[in-house]
C-alpha atoms as a PDB file:
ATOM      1  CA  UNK A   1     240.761 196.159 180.894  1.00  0.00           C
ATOM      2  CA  UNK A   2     242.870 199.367 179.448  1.00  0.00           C
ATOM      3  CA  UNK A   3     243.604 199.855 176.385  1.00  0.00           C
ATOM      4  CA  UNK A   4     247.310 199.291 177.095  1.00  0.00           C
ATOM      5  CA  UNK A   5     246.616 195.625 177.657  1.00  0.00           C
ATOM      6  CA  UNK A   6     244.857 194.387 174.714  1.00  0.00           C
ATOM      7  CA  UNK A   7     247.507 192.464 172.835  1.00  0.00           C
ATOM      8  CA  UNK A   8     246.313 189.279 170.433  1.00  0.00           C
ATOM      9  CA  UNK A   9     245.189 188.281 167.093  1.00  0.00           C
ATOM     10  CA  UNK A  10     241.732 189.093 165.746  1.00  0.00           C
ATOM     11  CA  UNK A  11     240.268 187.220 162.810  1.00  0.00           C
ATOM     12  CA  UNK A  12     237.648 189.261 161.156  1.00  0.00           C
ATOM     13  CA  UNK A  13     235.508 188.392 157.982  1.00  0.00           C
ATOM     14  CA  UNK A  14     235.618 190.954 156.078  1.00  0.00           C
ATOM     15  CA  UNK A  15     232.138 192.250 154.406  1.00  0.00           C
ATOM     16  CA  UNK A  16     232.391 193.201 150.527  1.00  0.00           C
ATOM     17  CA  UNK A  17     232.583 196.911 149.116  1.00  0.00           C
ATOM     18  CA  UNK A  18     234.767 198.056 152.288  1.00  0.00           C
ATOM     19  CA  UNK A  19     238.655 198.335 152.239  1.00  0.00           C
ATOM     20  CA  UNK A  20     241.078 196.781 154.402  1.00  0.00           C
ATOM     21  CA  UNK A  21     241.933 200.162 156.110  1.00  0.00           C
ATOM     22  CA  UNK A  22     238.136 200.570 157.085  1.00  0.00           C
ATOM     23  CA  UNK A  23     237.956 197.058 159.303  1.00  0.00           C
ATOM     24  CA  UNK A  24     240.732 198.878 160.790  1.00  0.00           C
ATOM     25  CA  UNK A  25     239.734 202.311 161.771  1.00  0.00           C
ATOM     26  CA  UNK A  26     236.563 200.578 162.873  1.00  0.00           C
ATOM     27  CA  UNK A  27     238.469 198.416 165.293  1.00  0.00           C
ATOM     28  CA  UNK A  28     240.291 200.951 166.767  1.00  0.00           C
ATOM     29  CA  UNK A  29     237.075 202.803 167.294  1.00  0.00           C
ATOM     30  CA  UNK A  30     235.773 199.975 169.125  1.00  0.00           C
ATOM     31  CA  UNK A  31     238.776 198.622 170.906  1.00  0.00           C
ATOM     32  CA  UNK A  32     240.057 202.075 172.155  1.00  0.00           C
ATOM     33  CA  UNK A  33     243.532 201.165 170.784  1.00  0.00           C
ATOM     34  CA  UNK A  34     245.707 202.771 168.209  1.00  0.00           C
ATOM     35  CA  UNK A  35     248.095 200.178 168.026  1.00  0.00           C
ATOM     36  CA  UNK A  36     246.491 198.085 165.174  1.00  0.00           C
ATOM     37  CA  UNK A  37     247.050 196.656 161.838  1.00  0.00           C
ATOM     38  CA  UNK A  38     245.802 193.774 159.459  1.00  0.00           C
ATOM     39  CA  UNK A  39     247.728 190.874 157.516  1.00  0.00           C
ATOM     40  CA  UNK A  40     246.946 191.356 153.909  1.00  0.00           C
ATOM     41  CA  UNK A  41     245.041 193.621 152.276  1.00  0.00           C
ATOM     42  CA  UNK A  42     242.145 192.057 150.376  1.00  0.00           C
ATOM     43  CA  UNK A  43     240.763 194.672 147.612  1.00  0.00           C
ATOM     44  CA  UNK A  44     237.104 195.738 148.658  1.00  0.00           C
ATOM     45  CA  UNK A  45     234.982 193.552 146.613  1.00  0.00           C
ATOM     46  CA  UNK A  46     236.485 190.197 148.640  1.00  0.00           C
ATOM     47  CA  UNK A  47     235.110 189.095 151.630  1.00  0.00           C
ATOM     48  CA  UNK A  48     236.786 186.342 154.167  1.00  0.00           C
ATOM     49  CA  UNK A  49     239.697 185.970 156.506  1.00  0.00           C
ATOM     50  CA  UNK A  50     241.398 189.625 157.393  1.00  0.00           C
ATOM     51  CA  UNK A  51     244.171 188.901 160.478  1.00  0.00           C
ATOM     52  CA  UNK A  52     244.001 191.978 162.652  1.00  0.00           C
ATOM     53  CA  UNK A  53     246.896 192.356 165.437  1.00  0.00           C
ATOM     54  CA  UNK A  54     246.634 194.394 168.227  1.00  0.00           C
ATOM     55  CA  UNK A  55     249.109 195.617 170.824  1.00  0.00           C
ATOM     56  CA  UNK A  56     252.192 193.476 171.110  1.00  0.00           C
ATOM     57  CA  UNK A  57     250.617 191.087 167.832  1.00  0.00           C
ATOM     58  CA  UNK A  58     251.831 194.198 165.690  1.00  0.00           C
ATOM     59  CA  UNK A  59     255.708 192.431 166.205  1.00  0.00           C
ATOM     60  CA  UNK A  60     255.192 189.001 164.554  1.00  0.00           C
ATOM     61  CA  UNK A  61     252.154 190.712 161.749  1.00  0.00           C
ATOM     62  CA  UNK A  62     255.798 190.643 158.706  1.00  0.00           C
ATOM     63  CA  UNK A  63     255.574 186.945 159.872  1.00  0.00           C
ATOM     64  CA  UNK A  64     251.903 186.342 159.593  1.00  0.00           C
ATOM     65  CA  UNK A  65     251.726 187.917 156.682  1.00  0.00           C
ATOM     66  CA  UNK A  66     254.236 185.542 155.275  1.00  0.00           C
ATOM     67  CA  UNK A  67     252.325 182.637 155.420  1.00  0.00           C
ATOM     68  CA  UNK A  68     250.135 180.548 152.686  1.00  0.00           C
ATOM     69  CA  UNK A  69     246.560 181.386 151.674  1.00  0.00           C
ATOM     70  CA  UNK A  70     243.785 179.914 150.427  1.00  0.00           C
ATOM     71  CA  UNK A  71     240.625 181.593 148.402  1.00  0.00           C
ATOM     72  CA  UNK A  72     237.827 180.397 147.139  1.00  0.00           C
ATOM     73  CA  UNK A  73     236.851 182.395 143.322  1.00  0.00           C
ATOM     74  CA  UNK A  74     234.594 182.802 140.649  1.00  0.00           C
ATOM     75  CA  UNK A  75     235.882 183.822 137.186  1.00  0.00           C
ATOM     76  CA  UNK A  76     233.680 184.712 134.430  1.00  0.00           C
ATOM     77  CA  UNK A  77     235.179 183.793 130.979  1.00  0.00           C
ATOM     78  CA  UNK A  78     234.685 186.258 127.595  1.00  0.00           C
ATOM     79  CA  UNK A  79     235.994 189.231 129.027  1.00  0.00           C
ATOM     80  CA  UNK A  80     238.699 190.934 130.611  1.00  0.00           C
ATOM     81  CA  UNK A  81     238.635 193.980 132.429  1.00  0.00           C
ATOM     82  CA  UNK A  82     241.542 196.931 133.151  1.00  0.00           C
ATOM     83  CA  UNK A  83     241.238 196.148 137.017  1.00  0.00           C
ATOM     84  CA  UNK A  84     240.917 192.351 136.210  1.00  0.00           C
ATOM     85  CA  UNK A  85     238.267 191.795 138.511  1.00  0.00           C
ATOM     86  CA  UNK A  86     234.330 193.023 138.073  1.00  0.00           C
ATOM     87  CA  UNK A  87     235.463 196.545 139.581  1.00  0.00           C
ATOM     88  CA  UNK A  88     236.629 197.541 136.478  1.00  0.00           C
ATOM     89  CA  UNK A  89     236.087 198.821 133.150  1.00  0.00           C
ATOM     90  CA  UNK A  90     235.547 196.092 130.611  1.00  0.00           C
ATOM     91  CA  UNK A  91     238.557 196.163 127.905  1.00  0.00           C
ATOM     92  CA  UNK A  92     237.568 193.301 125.512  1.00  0.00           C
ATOM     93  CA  UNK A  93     234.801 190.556 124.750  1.00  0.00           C
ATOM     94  CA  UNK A  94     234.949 187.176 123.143  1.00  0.00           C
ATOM     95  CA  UNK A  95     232.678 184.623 122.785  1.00  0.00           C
ATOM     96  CA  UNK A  96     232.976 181.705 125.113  1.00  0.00           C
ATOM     97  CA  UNK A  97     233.713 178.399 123.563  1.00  0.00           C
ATOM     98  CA  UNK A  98     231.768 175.199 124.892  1.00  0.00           C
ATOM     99  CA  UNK A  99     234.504 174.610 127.048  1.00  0.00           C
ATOM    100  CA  UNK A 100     235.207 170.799 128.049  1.00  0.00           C
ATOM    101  CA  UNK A 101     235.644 170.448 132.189  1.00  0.00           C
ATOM    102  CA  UNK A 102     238.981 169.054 130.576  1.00  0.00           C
ATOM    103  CA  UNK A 103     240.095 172.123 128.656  1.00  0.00           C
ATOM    104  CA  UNK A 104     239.602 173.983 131.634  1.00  0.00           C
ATOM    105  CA  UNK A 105     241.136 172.320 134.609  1.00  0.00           C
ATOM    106  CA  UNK A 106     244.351 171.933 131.342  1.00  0.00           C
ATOM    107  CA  UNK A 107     244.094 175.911 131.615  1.00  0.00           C
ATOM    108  CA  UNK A 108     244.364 176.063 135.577  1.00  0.00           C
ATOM    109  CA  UNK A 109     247.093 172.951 135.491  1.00  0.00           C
ATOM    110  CA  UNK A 110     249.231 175.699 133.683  1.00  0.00           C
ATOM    111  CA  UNK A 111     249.469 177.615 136.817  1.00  0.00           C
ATOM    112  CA  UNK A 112     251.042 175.103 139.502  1.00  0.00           C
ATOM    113  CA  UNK A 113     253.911 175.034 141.124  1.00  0.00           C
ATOM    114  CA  UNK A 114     256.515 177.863 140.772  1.00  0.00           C
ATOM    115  CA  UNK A 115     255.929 180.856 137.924  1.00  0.00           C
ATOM    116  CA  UNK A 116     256.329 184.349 137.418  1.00  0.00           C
ATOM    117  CA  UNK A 117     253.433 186.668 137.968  1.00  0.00           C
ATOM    118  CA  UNK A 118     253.323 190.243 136.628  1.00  0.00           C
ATOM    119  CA  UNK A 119     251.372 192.207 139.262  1.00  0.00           C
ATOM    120  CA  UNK A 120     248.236 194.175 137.707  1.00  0.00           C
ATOM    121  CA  UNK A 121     248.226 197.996 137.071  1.00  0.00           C
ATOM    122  CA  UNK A 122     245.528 198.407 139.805  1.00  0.00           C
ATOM    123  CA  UNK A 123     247.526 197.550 142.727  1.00  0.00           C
ATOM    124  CA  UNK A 124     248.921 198.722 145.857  1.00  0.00           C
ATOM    125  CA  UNK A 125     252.561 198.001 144.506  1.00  0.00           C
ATOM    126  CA  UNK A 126     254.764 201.083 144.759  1.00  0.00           C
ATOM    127  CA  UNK A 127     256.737 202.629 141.794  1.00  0.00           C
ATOM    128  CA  UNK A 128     259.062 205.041 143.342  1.00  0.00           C
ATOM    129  CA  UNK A 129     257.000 205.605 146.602  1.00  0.00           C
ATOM    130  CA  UNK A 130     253.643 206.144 144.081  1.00  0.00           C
ATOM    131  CA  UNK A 131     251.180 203.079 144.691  1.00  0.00           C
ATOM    132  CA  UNK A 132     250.290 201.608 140.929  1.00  0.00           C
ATOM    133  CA  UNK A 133     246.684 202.129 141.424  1.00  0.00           C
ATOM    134  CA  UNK A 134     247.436 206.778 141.891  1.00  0.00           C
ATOM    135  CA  UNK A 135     249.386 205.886 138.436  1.00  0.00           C
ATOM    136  CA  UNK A 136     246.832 203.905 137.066  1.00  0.00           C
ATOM    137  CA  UNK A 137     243.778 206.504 137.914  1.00  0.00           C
ATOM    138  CA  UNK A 138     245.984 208.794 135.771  1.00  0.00           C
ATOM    139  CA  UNK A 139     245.888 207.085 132.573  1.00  0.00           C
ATOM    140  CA  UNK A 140     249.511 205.881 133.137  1.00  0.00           C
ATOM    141  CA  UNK A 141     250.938 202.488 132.699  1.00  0.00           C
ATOM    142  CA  UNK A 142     254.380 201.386 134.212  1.00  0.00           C
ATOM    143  CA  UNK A 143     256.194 198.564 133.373  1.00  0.00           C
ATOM    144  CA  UNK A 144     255.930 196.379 136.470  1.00  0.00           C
ATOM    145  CA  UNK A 145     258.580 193.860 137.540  1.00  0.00           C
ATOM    146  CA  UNK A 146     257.209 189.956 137.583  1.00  0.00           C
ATOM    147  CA  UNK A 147     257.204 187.969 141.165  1.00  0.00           C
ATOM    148  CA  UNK A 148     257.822 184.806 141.591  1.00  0.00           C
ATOM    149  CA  UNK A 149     254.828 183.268 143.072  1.00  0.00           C
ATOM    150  CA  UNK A 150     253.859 179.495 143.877  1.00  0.00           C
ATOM    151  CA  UNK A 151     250.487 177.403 143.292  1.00  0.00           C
ATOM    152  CA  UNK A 152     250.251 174.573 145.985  1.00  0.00           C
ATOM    153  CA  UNK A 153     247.277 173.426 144.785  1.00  0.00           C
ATOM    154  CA  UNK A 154     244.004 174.245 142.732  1.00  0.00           C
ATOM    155  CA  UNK A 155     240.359 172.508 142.404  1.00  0.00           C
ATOM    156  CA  UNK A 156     237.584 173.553 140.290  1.00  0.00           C
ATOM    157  CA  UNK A 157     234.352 173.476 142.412  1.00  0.00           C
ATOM    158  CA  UNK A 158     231.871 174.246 139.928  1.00  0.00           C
ATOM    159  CA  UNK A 159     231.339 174.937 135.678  1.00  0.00           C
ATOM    160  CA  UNK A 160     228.651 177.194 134.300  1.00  0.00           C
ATOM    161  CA  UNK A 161     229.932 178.695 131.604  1.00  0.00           C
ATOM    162  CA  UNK A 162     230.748 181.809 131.090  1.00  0.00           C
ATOM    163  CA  UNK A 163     231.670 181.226 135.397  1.00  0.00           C
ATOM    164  CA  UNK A 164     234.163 179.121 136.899  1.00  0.00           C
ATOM    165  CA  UNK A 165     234.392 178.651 141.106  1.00  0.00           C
ATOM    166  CA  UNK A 166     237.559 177.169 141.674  1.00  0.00           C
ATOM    167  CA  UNK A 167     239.679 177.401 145.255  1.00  0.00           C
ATOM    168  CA  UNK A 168     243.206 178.013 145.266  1.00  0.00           C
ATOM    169  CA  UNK A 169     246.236 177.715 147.874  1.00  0.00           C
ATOM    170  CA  UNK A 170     248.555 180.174 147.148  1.00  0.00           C
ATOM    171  CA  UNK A 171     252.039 181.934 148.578  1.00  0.00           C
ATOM    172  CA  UNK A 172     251.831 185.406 150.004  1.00  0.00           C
ATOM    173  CA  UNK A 173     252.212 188.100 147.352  1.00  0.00           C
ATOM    174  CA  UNK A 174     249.751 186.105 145.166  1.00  0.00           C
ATOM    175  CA  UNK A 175     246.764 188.030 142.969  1.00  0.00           C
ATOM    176  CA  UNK A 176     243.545 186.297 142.053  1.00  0.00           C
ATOM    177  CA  UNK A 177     242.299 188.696 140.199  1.00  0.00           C
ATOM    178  CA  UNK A 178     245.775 188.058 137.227  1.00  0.00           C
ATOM    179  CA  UNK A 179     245.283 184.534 137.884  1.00  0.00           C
ATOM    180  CA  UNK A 180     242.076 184.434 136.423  1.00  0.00           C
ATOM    181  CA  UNK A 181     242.856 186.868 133.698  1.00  0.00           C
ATOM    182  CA  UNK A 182     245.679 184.916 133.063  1.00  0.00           C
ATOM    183  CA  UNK A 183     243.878 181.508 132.683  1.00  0.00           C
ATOM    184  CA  UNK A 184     241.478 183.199 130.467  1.00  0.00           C
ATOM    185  CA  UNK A 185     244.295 184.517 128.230  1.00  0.00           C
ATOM    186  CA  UNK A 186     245.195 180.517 128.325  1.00  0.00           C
ATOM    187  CA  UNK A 187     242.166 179.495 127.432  1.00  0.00           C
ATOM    188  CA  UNK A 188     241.979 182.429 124.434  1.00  0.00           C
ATOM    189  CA  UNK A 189     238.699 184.086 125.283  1.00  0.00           C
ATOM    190  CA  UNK A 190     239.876 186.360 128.241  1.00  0.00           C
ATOM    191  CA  UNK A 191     238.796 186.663 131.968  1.00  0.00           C
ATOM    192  CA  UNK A 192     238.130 188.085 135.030  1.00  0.00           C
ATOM    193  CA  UNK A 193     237.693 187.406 138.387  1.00  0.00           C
ATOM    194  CA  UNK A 194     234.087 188.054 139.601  1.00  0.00           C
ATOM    195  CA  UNK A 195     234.149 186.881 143.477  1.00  0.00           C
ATOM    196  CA  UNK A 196     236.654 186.075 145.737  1.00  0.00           C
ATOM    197  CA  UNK A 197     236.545 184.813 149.638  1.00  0.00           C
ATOM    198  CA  UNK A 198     239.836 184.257 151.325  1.00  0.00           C
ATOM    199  CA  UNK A 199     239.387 181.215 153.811  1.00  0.00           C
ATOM    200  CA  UNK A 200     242.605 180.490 155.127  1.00  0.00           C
ATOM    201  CA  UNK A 201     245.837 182.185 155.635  1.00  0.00           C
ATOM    202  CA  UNK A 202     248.823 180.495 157.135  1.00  0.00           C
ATOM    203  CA  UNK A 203     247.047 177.931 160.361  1.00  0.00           C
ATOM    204  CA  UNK A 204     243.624 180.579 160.969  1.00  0.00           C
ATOM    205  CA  UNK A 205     240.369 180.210 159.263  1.00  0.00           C
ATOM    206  CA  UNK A 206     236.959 181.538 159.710  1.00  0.00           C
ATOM    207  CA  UNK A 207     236.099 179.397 162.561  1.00  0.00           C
ATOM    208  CA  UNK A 208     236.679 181.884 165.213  1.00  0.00           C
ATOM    209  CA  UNK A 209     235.972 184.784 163.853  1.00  0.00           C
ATOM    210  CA  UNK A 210     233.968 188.274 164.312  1.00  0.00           C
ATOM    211  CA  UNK A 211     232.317 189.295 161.230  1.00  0.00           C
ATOM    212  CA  UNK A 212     232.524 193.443 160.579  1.00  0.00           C
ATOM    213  CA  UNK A 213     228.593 193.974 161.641  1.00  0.00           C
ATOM    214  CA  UNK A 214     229.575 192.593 164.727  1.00  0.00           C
ATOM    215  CA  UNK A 215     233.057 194.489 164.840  1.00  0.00           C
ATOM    216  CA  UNK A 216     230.832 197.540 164.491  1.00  0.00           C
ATOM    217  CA  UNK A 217     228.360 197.646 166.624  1.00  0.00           C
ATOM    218  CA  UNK A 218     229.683 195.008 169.529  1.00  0.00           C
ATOM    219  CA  UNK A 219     230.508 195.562 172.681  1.00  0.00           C
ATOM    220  CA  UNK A 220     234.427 196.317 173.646  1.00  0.00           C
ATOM    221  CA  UNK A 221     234.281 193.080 175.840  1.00  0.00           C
ATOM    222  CA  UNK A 222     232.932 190.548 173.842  1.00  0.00           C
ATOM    223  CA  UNK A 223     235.202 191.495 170.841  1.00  0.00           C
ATOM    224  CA  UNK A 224     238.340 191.398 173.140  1.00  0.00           C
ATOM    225  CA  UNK A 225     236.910 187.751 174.329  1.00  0.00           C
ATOM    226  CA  UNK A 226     236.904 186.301 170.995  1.00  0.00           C
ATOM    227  CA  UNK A 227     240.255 187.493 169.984  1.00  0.00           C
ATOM    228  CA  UNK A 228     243.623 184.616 170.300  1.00  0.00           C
ATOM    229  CA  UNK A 229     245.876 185.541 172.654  1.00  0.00           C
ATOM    230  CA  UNK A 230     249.913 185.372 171.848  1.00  0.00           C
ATOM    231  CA  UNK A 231     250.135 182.539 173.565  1.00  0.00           C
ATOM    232  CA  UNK A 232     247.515 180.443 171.497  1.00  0.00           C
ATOM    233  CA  UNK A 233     248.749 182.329 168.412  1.00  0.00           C
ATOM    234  CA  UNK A 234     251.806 180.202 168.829  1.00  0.00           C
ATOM    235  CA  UNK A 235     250.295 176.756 169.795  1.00  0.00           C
ATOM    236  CA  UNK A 236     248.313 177.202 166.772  1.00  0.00           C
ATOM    237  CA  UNK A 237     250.805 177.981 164.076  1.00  0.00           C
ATOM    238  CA  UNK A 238     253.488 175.434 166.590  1.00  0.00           C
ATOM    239  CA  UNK A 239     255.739 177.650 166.707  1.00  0.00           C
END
């Protein structure tokens, strides 16, 4: 099989403390194809569901990009952070009421449906062709425009104060990591988000997937077997 020919949908999970772009460079190393890029970029300390399309995938990745997703979080309350998520540099630290399960699902209940979002400072955002993050690692702060996000649903999995696991179905252009901050700034004793797993995005999950170890070191064969072809791309998302 040449290189010319590989055209489908890969679903890798994606390890922690590796960025998007590396899953990338590592397939191309391994598939012997340039033509390659990913569905949403998940910062480096998330794991889960990374959509990789190859060859003739790379027309319909604006579309699969589009869709819904769904992560699974932790969020420890009593402190925020400049990054919002346990990458960065703590910024403040309260103490931790004895929160009521109550109180706290109140706090997540804020953030259903439609609302505004104000990206964070660390992000891949562009301000005049500069991505936020190059700003931020300068010291600078820029006012950034809100985006109108949407909340489909939320559950709390699990309370041990100061953490929270929760799971989330969100709309494309969502961030975790100000979604915790901001239900810690609702709940008055700050936040941030300490683990996140994306599970779902649009109709793939992590049932057929390659994990990066295997990305790595596999053979060329056996990667290209697992990955969906157009075809079953489109029976899968009925399109």
């Amino acid at each position: 099989m040449n290189s010319e020919s590989i055209d489908g949908v890969l679903l890798v999970d994606k390890g922690q403390d590796m960025t998007s772009h590396d899953v990338v460079a590592v397939a191309r190393r391994t598939l012997n194809t340039k033509k390659i890029g990913h569905c949403g970029t998940l910062d480096p300390m998330a794991t889960g569901l990374l959509i990789l399309v190859i060859g003739k995938a790379t027309k319909i990745q604006d579309l699969l990009m589009s869709e819904d997703k769904e992560y699974t979080g932790t969020l420890e309350l009593g402190k925020t952070t400049n990054t919002q998520d346990a990458e960065g540099q703590v910024e403040t630290e309260a103490e931790v009421p004895d929160f009521s399960e109550e109180q706290i699902k109140g706090a997540f209940d804020k953030f259903r449906g439609d609302f505004y979002q104000t990206p964070p400072m660390v992000s891949a955002i562009k301000k005049d062709g500069v991505p936020l993050y190059k700003l931020a690692r300068q010291g600078k702060e820029v006012k950034r425009d809100p985006r109108f996000v949407h909340v489909f649903g939320s559950r709390i999995d699990g309370i041990e104060l100061p953490s929270v696991d929760f799971t989330v179905k969100c709309s494309k252009g969502f961030y975790v990591r100000t979604y915790a901050h901001d239900i810690g700034q609702e709940l008055g004793c700050g936040a941030f988000l300490k683990a996140l797993r994306r599970t779902r995005s649009g109709k793939f999950d992590l049932e057929r997937n390659v994990t990066f170890e295997e990305l790595k070191h596999g053979e060329r064969f056996d990667i290209i077997s697992k990955m969906l072809s157009l075809p079953e791309v489109s029976r899968l998302r009925g399109a």
